[in-house]
Protein backbone atom coordinates (compact mmCIF):
# COMPACT_ATOMS: atom_id res chain seq x y z
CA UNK A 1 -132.62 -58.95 25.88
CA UNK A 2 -129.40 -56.72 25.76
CA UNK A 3 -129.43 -54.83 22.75
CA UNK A 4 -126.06 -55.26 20.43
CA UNK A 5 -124.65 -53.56 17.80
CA UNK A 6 -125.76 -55.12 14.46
CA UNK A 7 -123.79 -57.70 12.13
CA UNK A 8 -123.16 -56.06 8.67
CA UNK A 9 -122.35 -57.91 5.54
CA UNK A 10 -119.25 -55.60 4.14
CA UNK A 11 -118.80 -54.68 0.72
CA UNK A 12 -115.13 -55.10 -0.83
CA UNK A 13 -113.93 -52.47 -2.84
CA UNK A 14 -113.93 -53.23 -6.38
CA UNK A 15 -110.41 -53.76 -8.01
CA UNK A 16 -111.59 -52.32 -11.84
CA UNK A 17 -113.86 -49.49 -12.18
CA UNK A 18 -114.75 -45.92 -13.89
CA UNK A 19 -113.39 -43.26 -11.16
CA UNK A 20 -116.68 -41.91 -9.52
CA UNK A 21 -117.79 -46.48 -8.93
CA UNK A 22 -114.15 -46.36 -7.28
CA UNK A 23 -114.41 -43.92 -5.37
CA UNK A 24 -117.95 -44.87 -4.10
CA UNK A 25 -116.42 -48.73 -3.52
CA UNK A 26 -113.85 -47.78 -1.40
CA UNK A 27 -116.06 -45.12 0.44
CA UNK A 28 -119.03 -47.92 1.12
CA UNK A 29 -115.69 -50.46 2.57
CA UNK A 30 -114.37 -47.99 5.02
CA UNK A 31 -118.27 -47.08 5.74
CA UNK A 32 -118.93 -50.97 6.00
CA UNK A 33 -115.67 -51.14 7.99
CA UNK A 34 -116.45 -48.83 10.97
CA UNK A 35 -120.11 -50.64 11.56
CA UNK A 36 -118.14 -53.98 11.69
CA UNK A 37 -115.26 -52.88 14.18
CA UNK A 38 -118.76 -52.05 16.15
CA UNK A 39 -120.59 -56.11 15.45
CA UNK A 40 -121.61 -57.94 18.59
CA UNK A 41 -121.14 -54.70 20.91
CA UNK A 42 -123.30 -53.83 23.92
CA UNK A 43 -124.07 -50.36 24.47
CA UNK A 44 -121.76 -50.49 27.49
CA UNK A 45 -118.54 -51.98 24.83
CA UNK A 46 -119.50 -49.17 22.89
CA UNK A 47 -118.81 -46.08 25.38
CA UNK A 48 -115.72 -47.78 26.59
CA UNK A 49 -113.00 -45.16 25.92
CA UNK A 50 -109.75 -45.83 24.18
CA UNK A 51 -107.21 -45.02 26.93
CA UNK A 52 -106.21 -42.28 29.20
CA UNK A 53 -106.29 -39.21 28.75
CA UNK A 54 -108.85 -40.40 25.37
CA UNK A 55 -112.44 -40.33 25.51
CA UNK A 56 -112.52 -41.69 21.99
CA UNK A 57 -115.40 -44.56 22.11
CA UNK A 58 -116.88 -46.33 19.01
CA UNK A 59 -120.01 -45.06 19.86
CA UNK A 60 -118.67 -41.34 19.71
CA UNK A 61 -116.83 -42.09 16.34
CA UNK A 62 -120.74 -43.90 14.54
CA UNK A 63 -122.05 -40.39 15.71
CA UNK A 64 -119.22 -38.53 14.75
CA UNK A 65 -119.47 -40.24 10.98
CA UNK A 66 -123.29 -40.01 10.67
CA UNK A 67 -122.70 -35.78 11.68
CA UNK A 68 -119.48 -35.86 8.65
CA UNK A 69 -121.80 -37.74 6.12
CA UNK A 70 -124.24 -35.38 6.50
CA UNK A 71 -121.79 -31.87 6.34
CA UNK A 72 -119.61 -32.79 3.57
CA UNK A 73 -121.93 -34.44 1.30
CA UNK A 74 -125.78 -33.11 2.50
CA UNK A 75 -124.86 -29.59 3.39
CA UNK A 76 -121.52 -28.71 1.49
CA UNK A 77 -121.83 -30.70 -1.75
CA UNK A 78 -125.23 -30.83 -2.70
CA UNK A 79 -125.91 -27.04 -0.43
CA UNK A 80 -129.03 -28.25 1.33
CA UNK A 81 -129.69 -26.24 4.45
CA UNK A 82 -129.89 -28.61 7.44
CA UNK A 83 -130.28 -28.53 11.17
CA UNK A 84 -126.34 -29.96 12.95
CA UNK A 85 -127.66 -33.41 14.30
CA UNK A 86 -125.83 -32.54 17.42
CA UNK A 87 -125.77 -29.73 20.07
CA UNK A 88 -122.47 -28.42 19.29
CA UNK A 89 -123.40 -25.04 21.43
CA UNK A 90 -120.99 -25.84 24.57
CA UNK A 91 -119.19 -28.33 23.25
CA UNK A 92 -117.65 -28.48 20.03
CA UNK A 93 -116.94 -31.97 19.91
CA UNK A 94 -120.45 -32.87 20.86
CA UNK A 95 -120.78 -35.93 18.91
CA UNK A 96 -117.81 -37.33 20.33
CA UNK A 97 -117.85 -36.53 23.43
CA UNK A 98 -121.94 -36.08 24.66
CA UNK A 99 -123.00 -40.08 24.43
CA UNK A 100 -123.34 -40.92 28.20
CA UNK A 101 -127.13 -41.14 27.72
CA UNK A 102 -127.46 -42.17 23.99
CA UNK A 103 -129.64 -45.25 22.81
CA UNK A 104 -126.83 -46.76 20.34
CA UNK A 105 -129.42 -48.61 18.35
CA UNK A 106 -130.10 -44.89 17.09
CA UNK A 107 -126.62 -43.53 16.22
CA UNK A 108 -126.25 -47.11 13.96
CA UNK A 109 -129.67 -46.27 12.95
CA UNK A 110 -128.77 -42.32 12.19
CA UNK A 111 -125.98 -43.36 10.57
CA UNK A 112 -127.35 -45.66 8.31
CA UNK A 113 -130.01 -42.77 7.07
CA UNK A 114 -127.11 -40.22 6.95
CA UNK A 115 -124.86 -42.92 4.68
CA UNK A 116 -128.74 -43.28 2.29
CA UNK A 117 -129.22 -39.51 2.10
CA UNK A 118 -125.41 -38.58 1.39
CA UNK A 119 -125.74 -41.20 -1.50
CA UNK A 120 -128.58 -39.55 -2.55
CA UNK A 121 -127.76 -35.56 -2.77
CA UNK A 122 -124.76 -36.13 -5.00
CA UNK A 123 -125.85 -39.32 -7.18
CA UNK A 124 -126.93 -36.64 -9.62
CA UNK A 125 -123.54 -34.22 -9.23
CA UNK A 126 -120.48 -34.88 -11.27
CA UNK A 127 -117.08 -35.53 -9.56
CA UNK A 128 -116.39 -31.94 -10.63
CA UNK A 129 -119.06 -30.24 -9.30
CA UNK A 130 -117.94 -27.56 -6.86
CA UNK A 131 -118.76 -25.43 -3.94
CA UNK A 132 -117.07 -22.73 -1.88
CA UNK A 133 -116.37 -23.59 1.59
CA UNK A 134 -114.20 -20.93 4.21
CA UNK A 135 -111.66 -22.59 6.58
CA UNK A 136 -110.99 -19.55 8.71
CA UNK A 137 -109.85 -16.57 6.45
CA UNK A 138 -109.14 -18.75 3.90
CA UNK A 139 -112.42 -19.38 1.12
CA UNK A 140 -111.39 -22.79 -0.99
CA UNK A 141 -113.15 -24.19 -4.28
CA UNK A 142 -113.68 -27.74 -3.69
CA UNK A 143 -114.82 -30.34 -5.88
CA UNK A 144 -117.40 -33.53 -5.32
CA UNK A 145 -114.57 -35.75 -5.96
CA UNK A 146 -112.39 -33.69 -3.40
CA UNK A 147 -115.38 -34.86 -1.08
CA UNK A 148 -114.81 -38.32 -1.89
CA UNK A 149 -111.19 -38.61 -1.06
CA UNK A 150 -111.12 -36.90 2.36
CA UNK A 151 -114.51 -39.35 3.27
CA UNK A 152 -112.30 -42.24 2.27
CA UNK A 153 -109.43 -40.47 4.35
CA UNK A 154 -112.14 -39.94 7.60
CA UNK A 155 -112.99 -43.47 7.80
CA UNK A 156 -109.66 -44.99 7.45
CA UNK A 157 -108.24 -42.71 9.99
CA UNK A 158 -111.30 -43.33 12.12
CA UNK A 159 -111.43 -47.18 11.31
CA UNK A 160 -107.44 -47.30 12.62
CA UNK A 161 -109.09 -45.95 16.21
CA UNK A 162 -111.76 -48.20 16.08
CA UNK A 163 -109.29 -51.24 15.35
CA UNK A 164 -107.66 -50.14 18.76
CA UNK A 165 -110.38 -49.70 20.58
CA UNK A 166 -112.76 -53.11 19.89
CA UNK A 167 -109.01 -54.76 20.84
CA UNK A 168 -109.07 -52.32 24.23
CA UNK A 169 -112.66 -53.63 24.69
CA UNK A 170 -112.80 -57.36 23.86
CA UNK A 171 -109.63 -58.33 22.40
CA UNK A 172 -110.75 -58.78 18.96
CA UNK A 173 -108.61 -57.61 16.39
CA UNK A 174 -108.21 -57.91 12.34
CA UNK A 175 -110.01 -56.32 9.26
């Protein structure tokens, strides 16, 4: 049996809400989102790149997401010391790049665990919790909810690739 990536029932973002269920709506969508651009896949769909000179594959942007989930809410946010869940030592763009031999039924599953224990760490945390985090010479203050709106802002900019790319591999196309 050739393995496929799995159907997801999506959740819709709700239209009336306190801020922090808002934000968490439209963060589980786009998360929902990205796992359904990858539905029906073979492993083989999934490592098809965009287009030349891209490597960009779906398969690179699940492992990509699960590695994101994990930094922004696990290890900034909620300051848990953890172990990069990729080998970023000669290649910096590991995750997106190193997938040649990777068993896809374990990035969806990685990613899936990541999304869990990203809810987790901050579920206690206000939206205006904060944390310091250096971007070159440059130390910000950043907030939980700051967190929030640049996840939102990953997945939709990563969802627009994976639109292209399931229509590069199969044709389909829509939401």
């Amino acid at each position: 049996m050739i393995w496929t990536a799995p159907e997801i029932d999506r959740r819709h973002e709700p239209y009336v809400a306190d801020e922090r269920t808002m934000l968490q709506g439209w963060l589980d969508t786009h998360r929902d989102t990205l796992q359904h651009k990858c539905a029906g896949l073979t492993a083989e769909q999934l490592r098809t790149p965009s287009v030349e000179p891209s490597g960009l594959t779906l398969l690179g942007l699940v492992r990509h997401m699960a590695d994101v989930e994990r930094w922004w809410f696990r290890h900034r946010a909620a300051a848990l010391d953890l172990p990069d869940l990729y080998d970023y030592s000669i290649d910096p763009d590991a995750d997106l790049n190193d997938i040649a031999d990777v068993d896809p039924a374990e990035a969806f599953a990685t990613l899936r665990a990541e999304i869990e224990a990203a809810d987790r760490a901050v579920a206690d945390l206000p939206l205006d919790h904060t944390f310091r985090h250096r971007r070159g010479d440059t130390v910000n203050e950043i907030s939980l909810r700051w967190v929030y709106v640049h996840m939102i802002e990953e997945y939709a900019r990563h969802n627009g690739h994976a639109d292209l790319i399931r229509e590069r591999v199969d044709g389909v196309t829509g939401s």
